[in-house]
C-alpha atoms as a PDB file:
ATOM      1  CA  UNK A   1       0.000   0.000   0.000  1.00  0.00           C
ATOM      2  CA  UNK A   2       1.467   3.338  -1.066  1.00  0.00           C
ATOM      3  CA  UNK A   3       1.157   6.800   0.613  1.00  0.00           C
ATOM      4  CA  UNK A   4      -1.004   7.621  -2.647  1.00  0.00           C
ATOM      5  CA  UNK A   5      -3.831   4.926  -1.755  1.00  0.00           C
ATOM      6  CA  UNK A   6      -3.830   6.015   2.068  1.00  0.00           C
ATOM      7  CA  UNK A   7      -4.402   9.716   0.867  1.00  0.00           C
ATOM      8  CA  UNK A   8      -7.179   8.761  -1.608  1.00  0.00           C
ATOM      9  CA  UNK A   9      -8.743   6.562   0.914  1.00  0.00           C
ATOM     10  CA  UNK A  10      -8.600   9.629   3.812  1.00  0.00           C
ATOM     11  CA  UNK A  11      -9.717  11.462   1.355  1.00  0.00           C
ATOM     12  CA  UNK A  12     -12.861   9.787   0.161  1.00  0.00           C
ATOM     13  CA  UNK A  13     -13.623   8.737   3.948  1.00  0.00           C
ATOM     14  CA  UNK A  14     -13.466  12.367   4.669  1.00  0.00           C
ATOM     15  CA  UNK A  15     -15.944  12.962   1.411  1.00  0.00           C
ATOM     16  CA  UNK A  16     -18.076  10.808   2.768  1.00  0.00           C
ATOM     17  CA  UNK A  17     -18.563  12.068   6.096  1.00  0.00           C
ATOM     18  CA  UNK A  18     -18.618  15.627   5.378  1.00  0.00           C
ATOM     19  CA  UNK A  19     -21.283  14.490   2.818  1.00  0.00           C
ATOM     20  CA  UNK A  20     -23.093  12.740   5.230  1.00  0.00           C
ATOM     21  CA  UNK A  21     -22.762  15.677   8.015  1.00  0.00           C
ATOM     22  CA  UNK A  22     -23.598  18.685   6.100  1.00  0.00           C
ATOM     23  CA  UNK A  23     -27.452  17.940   6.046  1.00  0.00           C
ATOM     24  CA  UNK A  24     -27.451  17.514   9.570  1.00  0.00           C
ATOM     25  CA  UNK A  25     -25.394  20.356  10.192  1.00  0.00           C
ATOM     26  CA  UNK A  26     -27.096  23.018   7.804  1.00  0.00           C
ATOM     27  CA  UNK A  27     -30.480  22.424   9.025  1.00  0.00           C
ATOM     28  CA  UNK A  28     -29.231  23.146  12.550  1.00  0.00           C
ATOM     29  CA  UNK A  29     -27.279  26.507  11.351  1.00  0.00           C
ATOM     30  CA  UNK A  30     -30.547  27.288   9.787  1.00  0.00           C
ATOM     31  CA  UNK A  31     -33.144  26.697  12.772  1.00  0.00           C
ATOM     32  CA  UNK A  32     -30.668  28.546  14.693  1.00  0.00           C
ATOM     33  CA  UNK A  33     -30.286  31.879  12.772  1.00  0.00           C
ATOM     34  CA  UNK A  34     -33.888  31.808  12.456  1.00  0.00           C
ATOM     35  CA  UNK A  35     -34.370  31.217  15.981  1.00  0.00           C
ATOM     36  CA  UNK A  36     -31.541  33.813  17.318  1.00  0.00           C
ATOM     37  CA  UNK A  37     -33.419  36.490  14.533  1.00  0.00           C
ATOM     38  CA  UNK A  38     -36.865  35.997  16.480  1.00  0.00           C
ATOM     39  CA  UNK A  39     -35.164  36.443  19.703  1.00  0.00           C
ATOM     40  CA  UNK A  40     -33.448  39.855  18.800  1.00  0.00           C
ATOM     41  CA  UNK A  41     -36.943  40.752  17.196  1.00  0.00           C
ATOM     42  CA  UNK A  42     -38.517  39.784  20.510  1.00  0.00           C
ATOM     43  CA  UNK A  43     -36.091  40.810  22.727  1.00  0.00           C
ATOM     44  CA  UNK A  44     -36.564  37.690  24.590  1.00  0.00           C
ATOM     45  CA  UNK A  45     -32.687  36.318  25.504  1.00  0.00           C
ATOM     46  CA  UNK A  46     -33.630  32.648  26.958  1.00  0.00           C
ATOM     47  CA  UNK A  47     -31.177  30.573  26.169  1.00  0.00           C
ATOM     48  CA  UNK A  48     -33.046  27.085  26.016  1.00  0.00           C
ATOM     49  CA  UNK A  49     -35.135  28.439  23.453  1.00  0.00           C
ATOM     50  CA  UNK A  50     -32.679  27.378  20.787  1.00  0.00           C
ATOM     51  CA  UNK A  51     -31.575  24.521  21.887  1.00  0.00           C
ATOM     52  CA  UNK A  52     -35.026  22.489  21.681  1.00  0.00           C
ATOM     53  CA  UNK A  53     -35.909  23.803  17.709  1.00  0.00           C
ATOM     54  CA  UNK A  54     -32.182  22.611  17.208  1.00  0.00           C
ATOM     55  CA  UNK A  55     -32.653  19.105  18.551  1.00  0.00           C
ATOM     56  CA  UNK A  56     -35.844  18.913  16.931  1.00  0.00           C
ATOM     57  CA  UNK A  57     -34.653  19.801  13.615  1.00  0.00           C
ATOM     58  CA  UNK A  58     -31.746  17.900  14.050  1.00  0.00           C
ATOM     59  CA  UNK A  59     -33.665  14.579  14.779  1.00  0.00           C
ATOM     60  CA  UNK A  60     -35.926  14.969  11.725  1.00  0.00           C
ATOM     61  CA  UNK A  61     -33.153  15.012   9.443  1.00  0.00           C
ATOM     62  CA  UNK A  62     -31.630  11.898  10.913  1.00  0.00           C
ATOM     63  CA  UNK A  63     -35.144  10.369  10.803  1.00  0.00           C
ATOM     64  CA  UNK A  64     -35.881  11.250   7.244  1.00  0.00           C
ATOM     65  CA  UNK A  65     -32.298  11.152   5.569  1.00  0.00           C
ATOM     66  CA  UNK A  66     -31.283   8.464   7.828  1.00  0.00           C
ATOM     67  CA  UNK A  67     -31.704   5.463   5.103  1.00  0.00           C
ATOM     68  CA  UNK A  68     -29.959   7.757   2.607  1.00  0.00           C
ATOM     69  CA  UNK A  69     -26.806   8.605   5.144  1.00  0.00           C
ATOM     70  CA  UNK A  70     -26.691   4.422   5.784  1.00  0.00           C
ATOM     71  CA  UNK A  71     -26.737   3.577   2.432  1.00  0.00           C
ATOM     72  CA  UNK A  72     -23.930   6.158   1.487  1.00  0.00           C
ATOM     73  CA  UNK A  73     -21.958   4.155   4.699  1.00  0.00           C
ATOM     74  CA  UNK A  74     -22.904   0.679   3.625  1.00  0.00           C
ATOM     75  CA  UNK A  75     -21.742   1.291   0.073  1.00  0.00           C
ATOM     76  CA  UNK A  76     -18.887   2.692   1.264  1.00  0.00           C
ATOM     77  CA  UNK A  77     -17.847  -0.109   3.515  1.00  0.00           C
ATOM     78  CA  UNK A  78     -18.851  -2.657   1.063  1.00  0.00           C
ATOM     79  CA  UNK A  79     -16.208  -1.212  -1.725  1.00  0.00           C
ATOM     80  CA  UNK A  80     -14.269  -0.702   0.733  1.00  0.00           C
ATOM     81  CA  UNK A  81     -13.986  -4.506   1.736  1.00  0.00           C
ATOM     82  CA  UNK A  82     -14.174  -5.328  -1.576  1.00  0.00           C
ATOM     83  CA  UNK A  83     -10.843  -3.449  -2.729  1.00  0.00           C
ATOM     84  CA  UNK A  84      -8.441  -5.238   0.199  1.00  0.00           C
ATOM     85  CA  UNK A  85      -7.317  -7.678  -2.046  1.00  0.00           C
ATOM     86  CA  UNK A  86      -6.234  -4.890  -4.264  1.00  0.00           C
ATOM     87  CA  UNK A  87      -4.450  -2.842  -1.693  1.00  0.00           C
ATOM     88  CA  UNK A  88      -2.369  -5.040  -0.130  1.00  0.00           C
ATOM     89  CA  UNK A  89      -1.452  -6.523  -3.279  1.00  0.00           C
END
């Protein structure tokens, strides 16, 4: 195995999770701008406000892209496994 097929590998593992994060984490960005703009409109500073919309949000991305984000990880592994005999070799 060569220094070139580790960096592709950490590469496409990184890929992969930033592609699988970046739902997750946009829709909690989102919720929470909107959130923190009704708060200064409000004037109300409570803190837990945000965090609940966040979690909330948060959860119903995993819930609906969920079987996307494990497929992208199964397919993953599976070539993954699949391509040992080629790397060490």
């Amino acid at each position: 195995m060569t220094t070139d097929t580790v960096i592709q590998l950490t590469m496409t593992a990184i890929e992969l999770g930033m592609k699988i994060a970046l739902p997750i984490l946009l829709v909690g960005l989102a919720v929470g701008l909107i959130i923190s703009v009704f708060q200064a409109i409000t004037q109300i500073q409570e803190q837990t406000l945000t965090f609940i919309p966040k979690i909330v949000a948060t959860v119903a991305v995993m819930v609906i892209g969920g079987p996307w984000m494990l497929d992208q990880l199964l397919q993953y592994t599976a070539e993954l496994w699949l391509s040992i005999p080629e790397l060490i070799g």
